[in-house]
C-alpha atoms as a PDB file:
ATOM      1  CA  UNK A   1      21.742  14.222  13.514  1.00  0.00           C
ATOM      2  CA  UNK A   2      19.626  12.223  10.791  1.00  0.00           C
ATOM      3  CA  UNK A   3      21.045  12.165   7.519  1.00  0.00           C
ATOM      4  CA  UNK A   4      19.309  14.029   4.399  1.00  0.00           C
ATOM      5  CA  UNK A   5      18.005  12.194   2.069  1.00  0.00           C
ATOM      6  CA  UNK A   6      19.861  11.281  -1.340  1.00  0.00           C
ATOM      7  CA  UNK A   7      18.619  13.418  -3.894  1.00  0.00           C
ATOM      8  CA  UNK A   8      16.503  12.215  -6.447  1.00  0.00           C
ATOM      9  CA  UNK A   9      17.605  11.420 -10.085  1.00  0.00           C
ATOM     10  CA  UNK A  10      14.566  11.772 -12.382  1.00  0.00           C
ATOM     11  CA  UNK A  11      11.826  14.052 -12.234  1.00  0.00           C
ATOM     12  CA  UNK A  12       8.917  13.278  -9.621  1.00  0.00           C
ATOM     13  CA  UNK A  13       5.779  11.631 -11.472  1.00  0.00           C
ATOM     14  CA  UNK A  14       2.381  11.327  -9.616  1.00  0.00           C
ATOM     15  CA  UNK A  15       3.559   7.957  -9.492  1.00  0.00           C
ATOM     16  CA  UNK A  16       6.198   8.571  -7.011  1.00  0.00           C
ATOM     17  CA  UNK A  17       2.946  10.084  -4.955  1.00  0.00           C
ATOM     18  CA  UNK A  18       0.946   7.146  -5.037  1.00  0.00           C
ATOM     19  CA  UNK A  19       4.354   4.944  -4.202  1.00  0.00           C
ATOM     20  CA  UNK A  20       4.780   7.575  -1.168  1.00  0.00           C
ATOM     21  CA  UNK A  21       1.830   7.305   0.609  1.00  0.00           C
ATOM     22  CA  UNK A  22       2.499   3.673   0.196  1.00  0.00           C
ATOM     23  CA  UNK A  23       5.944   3.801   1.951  1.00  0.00           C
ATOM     24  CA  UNK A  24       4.361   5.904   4.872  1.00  0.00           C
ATOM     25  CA  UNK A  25       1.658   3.206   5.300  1.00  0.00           C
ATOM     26  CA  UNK A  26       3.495   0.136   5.579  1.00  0.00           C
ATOM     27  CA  UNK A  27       5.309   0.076   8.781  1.00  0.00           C
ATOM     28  CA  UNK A  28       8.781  -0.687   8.478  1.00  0.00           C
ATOM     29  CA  UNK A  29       8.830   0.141   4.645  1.00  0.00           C
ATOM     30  CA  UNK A  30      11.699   2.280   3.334  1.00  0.00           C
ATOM     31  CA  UNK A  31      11.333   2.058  -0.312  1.00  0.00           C
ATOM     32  CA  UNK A  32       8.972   1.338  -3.081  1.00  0.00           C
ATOM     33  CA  UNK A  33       9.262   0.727  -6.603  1.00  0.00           C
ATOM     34  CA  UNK A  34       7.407   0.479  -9.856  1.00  0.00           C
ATOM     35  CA  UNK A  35       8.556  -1.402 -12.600  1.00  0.00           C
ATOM     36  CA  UNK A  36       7.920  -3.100 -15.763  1.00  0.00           C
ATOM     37  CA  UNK A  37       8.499  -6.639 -16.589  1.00  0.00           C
ATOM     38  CA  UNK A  38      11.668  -5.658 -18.423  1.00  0.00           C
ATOM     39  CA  UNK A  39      13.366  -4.266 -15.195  1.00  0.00           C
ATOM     40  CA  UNK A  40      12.981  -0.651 -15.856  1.00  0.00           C
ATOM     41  CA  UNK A  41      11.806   1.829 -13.224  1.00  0.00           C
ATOM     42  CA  UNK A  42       8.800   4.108 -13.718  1.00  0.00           C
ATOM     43  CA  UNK A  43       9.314   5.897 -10.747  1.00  0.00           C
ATOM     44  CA  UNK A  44      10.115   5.493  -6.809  1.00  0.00           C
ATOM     45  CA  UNK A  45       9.844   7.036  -3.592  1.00  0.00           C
ATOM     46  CA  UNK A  46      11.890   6.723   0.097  1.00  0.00           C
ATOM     47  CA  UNK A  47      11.025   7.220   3.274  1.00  0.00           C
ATOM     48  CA  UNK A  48      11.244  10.252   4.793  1.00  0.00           C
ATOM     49  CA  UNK A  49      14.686  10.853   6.795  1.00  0.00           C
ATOM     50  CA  UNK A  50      16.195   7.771   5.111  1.00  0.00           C
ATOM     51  CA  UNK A  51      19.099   7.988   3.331  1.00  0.00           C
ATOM     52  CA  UNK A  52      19.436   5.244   0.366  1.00  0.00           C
ATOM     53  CA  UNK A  53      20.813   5.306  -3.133  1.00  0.00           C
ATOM     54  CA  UNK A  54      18.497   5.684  -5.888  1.00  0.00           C
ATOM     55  CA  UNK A  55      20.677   3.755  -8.239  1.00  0.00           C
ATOM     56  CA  UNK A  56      20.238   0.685  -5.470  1.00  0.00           C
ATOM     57  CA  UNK A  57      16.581   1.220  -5.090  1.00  0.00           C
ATOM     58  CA  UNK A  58      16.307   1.081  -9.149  1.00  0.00           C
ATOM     59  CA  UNK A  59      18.404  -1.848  -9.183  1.00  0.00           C
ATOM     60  CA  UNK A  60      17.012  -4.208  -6.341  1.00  0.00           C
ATOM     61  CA  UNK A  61      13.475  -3.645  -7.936  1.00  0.00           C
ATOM     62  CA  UNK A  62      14.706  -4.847 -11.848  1.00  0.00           C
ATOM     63  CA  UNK A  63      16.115  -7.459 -10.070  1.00  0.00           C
ATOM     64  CA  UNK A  64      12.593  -8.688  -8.508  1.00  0.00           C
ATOM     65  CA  UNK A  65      10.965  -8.231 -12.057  1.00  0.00           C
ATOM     66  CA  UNK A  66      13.069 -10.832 -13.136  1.00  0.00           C
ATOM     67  CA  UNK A  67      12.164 -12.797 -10.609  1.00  0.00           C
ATOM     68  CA  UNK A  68       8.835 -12.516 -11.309  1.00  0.00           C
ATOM     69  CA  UNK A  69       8.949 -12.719 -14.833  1.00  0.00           C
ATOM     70  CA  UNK A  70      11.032 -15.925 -14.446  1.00  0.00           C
ATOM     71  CA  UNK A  71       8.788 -17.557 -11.698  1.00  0.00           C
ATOM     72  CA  UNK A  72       4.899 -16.895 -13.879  1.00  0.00           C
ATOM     73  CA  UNK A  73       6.961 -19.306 -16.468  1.00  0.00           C
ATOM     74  CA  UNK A  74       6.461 -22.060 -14.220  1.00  0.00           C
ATOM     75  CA  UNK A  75       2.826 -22.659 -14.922  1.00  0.00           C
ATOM     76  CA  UNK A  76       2.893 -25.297 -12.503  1.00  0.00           C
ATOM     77  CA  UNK A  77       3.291 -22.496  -9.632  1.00  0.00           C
ATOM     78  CA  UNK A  78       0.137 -20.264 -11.307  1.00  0.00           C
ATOM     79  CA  UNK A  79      -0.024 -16.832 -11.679  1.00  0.00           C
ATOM     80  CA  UNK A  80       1.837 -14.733  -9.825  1.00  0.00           C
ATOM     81  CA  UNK A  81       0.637 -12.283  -7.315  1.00  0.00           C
ATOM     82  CA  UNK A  82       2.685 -11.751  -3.987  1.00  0.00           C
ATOM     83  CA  UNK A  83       6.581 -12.485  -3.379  1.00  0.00           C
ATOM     84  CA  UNK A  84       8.136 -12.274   0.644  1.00  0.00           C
ATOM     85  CA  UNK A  85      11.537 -12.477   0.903  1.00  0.00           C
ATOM     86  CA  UNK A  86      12.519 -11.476   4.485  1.00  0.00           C
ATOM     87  CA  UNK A  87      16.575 -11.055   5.256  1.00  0.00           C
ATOM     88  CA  UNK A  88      18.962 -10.862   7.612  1.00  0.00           C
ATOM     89  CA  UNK A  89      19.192  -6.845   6.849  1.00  0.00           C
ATOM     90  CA  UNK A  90      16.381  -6.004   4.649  1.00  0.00           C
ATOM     91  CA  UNK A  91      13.663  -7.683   3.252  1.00  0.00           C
ATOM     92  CA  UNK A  92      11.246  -7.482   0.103  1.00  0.00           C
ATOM     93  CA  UNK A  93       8.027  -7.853  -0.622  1.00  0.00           C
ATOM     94  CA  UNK A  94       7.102  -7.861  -4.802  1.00  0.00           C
ATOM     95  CA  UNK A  95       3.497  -7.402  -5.852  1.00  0.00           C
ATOM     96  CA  UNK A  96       2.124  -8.249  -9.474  1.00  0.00           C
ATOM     97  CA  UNK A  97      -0.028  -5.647 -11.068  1.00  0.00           C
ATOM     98  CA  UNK A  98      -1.750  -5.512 -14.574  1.00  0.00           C
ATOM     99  CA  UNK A  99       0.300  -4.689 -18.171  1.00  0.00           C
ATOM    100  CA  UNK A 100       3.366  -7.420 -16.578  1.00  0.00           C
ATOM    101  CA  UNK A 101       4.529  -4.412 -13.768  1.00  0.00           C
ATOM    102  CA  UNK A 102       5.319  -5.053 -10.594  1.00  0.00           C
ATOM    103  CA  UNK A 103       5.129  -3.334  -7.213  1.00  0.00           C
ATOM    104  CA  UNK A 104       8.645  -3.747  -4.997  1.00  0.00           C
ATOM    105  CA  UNK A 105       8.795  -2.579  -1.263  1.00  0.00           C
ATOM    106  CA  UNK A 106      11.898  -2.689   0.954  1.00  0.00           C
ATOM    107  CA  UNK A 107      11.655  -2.876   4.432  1.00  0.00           C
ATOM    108  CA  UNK A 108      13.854  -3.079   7.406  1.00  0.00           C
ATOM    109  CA  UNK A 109      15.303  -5.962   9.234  1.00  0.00           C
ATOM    110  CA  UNK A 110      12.367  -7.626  11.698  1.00  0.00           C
ATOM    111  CA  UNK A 111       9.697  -5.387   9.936  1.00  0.00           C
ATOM    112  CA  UNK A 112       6.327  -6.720  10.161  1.00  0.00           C
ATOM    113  CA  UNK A 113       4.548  -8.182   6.806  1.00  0.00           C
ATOM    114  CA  UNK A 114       0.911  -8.409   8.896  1.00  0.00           C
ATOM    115  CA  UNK A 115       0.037  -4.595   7.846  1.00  0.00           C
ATOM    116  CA  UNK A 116       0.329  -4.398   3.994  1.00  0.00           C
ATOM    117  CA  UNK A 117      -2.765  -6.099   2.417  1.00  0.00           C
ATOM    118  CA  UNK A 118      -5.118  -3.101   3.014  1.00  0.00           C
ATOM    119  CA  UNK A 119      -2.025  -0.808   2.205  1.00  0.00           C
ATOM    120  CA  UNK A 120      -1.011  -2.775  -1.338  1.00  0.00           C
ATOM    121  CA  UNK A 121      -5.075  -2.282  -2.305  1.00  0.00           C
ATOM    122  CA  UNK A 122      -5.289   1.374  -1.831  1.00  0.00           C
ATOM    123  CA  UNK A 123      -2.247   1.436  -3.828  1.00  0.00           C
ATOM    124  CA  UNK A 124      -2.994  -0.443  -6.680  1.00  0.00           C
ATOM    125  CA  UNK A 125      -6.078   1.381  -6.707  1.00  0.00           C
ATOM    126  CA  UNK A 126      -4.542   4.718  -7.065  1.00  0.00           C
ATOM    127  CA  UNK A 127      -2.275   3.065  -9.767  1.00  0.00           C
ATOM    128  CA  UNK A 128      -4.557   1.408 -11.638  1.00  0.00           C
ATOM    129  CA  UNK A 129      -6.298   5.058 -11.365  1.00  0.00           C
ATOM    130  CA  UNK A 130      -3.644   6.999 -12.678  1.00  0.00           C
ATOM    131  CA  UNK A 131      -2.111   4.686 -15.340  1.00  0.00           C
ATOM    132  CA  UNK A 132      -5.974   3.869 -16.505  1.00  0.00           C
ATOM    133  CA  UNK A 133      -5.227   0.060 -15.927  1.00  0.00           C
ATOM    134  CA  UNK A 134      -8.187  -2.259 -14.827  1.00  0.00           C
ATOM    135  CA  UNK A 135      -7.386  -4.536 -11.518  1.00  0.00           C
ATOM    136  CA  UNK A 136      -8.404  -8.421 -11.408  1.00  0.00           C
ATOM    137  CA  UNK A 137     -11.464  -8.598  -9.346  1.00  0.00           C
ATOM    138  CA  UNK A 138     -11.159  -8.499  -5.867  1.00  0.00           C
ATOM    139  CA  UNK A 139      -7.988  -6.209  -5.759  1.00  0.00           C
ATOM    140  CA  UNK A 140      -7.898  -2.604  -5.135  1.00  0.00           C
ATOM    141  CA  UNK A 141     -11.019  -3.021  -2.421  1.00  0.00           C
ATOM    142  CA  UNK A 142      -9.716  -1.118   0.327  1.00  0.00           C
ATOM    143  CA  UNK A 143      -9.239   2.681   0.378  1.00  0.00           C
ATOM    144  CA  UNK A 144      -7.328   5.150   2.790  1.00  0.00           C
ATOM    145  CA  UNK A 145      -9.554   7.074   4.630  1.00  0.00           C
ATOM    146  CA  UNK A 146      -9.056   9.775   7.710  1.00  0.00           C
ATOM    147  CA  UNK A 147     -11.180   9.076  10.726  1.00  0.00           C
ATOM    148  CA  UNK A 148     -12.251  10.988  13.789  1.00  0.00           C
ATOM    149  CA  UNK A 149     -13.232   9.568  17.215  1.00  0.00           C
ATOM    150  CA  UNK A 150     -14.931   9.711  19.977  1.00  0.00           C
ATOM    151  CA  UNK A 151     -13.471   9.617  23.576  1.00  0.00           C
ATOM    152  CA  UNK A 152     -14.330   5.421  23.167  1.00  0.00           C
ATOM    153  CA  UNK A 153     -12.073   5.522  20.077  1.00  0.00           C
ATOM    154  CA  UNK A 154     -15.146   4.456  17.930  1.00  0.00           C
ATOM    155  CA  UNK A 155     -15.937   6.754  14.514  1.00  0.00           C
ATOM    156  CA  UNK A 156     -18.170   9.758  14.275  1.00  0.00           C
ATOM    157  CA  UNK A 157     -16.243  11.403  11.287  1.00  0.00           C
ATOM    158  CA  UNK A 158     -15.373  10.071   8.006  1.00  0.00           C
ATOM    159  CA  UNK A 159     -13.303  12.112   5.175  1.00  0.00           C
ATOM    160  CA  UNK A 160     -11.762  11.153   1.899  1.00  0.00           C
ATOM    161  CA  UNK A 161     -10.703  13.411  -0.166  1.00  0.00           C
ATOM    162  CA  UNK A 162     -12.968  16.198  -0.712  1.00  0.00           C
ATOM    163  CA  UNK A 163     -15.936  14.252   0.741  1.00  0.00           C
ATOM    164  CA  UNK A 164     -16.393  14.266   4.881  1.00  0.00           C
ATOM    165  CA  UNK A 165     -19.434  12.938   6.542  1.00  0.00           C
ATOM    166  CA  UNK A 166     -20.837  11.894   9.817  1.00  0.00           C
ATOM    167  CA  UNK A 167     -20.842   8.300  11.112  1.00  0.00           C
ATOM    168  CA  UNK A 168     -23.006   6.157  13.142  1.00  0.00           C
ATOM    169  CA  UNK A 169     -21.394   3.098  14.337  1.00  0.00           C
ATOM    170  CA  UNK A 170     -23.698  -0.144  13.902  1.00  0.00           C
ATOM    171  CA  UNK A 171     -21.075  -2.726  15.215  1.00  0.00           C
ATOM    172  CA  UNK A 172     -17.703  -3.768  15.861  1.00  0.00           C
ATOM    173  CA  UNK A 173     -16.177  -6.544  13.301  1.00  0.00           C
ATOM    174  CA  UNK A 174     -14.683  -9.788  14.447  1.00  0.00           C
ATOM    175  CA  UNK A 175     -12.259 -11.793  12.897  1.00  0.00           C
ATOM    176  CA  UNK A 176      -9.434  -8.851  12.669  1.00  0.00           C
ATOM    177  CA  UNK A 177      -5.416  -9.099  13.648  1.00  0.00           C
ATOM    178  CA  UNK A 178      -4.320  -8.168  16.563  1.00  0.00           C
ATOM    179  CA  UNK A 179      -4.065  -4.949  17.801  1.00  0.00           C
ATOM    180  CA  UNK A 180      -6.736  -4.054  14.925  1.00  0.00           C
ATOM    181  CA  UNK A 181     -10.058  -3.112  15.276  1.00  0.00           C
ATOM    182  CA  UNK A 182     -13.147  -2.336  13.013  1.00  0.00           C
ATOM    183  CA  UNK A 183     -16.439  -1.212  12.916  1.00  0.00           C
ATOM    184  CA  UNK A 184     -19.574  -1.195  10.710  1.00  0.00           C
ATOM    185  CA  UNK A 185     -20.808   2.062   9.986  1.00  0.00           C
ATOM    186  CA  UNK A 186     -23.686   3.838   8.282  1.00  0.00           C
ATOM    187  CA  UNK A 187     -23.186   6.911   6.426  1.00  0.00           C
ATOM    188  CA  UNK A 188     -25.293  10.438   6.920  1.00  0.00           C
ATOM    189  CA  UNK A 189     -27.073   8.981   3.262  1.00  0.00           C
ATOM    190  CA  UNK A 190     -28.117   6.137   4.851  1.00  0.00           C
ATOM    191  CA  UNK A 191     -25.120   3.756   2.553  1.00  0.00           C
ATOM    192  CA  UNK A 192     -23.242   1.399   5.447  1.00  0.00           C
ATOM    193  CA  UNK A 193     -19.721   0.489   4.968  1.00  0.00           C
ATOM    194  CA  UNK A 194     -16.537  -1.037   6.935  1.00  0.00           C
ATOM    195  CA  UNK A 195     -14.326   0.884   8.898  1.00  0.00           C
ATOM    196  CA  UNK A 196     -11.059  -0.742  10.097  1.00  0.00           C
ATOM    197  CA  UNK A 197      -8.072   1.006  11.891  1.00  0.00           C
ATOM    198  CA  UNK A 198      -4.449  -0.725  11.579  1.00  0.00           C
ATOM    199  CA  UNK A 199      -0.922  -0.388  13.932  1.00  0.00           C
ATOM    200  CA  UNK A 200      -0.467   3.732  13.730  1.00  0.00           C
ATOM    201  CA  UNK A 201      -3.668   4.637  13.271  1.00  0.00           C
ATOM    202  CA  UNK A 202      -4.306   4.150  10.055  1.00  0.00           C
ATOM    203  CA  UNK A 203      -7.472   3.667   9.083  1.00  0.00           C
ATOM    204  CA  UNK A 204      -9.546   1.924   6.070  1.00  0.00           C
ATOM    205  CA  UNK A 205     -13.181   1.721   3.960  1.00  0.00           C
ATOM    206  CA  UNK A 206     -14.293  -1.319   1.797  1.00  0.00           C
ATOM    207  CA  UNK A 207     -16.590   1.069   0.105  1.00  0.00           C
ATOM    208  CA  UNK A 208     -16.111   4.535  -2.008  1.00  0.00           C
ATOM    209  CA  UNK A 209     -18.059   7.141  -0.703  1.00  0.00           C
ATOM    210  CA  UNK A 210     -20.362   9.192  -2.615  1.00  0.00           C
END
C-alpha cells in the first residue's frame, strides 16, 4: 500500500511547478528546494508517492545554503556553482543560482548523479523565467521538450509548449553518456537544432523554437 504524501504547509507557488518537473526529471530525486542565501525556503516540491516531512525538506535545504554561503568565502575555492554530497541513505546535490539562492535536490541512496546537467538547465531556465533573474552565460541552454519517433526510435515530431513541428533528422551526435543518444535535426522552417534523449525517455533541445 504506498503511503500518501505529507501534506503541504504553505501555499503552492509556480515555483513549486518549476521545482516539480525538476524532481520528476532527475532519476532518483525525491525532493527539491529553493532557497535564499539566508536559509529560508521559497517553495518545494516531493515526489510523487513519497512520503517526507516538509519541515525536514525546509530544513536540510537552509542547511546547504549555509554551506554554500560559507564555502564562496573561500575565494581561494572560486565561485560556487555545483555541491555532491552522496550518503549512505540519501544524498544531495546544491546548485548556485543568481540573487545568492540556491537550488537543493535530495535523492535516494545509490541514485545516479550522470542525468541532472540537462535537467538543472531547463530548470534554472524556468526560474530565472519566472523570478525575472538573468543566468551567467552558458547556463539555462537546454530545454525540455516532448518527442515522437519513428519505429527506428529517431525524431519526426517535436513539441514544446504550444509550438509542435515536424523533424528531419540530419545526424546522430557522438560524444554522449551511455545509454544516451542524440540527433541533429532541422526544423519544418528550415532552423537545425540538437535533439538528445536521456535514461526514461526524456528528451532535450539546445535551441528555443520559434
Amino acid at each position: 500500500m504506498t503511503a500518501a504524501p505529507s501534506p503541504r504547509d504553505q501555499a503552492e507557488s509556480a515555483f513549486a511547478t518549476i521545482l516539480g518537473e525538476l524532481v520528476r526529471r532527475i532519476p532518483g530525486a525525491l525532493a527539491a528546494a529553493l532557497v535564499d542565501w539566508d536559509g529560508e525556503c521559497v517553495d518545494y516540491a516531493v515526489a510523487r508517492r513519497i512520503q517526507i516531512d516538509p519541515f525536514d525538506i525546509k530544513v536540510a535545504a537552509a542547511h546547504w545554503a549555509i554551506v554554500v554561503h560559507e564555502i564562496s568565502q573561500r575565494k581561494a575555492l572560486g565561485a560556487v556553482q555545483t555541491i555532491v554530497c552522496r550518503g549512505d541513505r540519501r544524498s544531495f546535490i546544491v546548485r548556485e543560482l543568481p540573487e545568492r539562492y540556491a537550488l537543493v535536490i535530495l535523492l535516494r541512496k545509490r541514485a545516479g548523479f550522470v542525468s541532472v546537467t540537462r535537467a538543472f538547465d531547463a530548470c534554472e531556465r524556468a526560474l530565472a523565467h519566472e523570478a525575472a533573474w538573468t543566468l551567467p552565460k552558458g547556463h539555462g541552454i537546454w530545454i525540455p521538450v516532448e518527442v515522437e519517433t519513428d519505429d527506428r526510435s529517431r525524431p519526426i515530431w517535436l513539441t514544446t509548449g504550444a509550438i509542435s513541428c515536424a523533424v528531419e533528422v540530419l545526424g546522430a551526435l557522438t560524444r554522449l553518456r551511455r545509454r544516451e543518444r542524440g540527433f541533429r535535426v532541422r526544423l519544418a522552417s528550415g532552423g537545425e537544432l540538437n535533439l538528445v534523449r536521456e535514461v526514461g525517455n526524456r528528451w532535450y533541445a539546445d535551441e528555443k523554437l520559434g
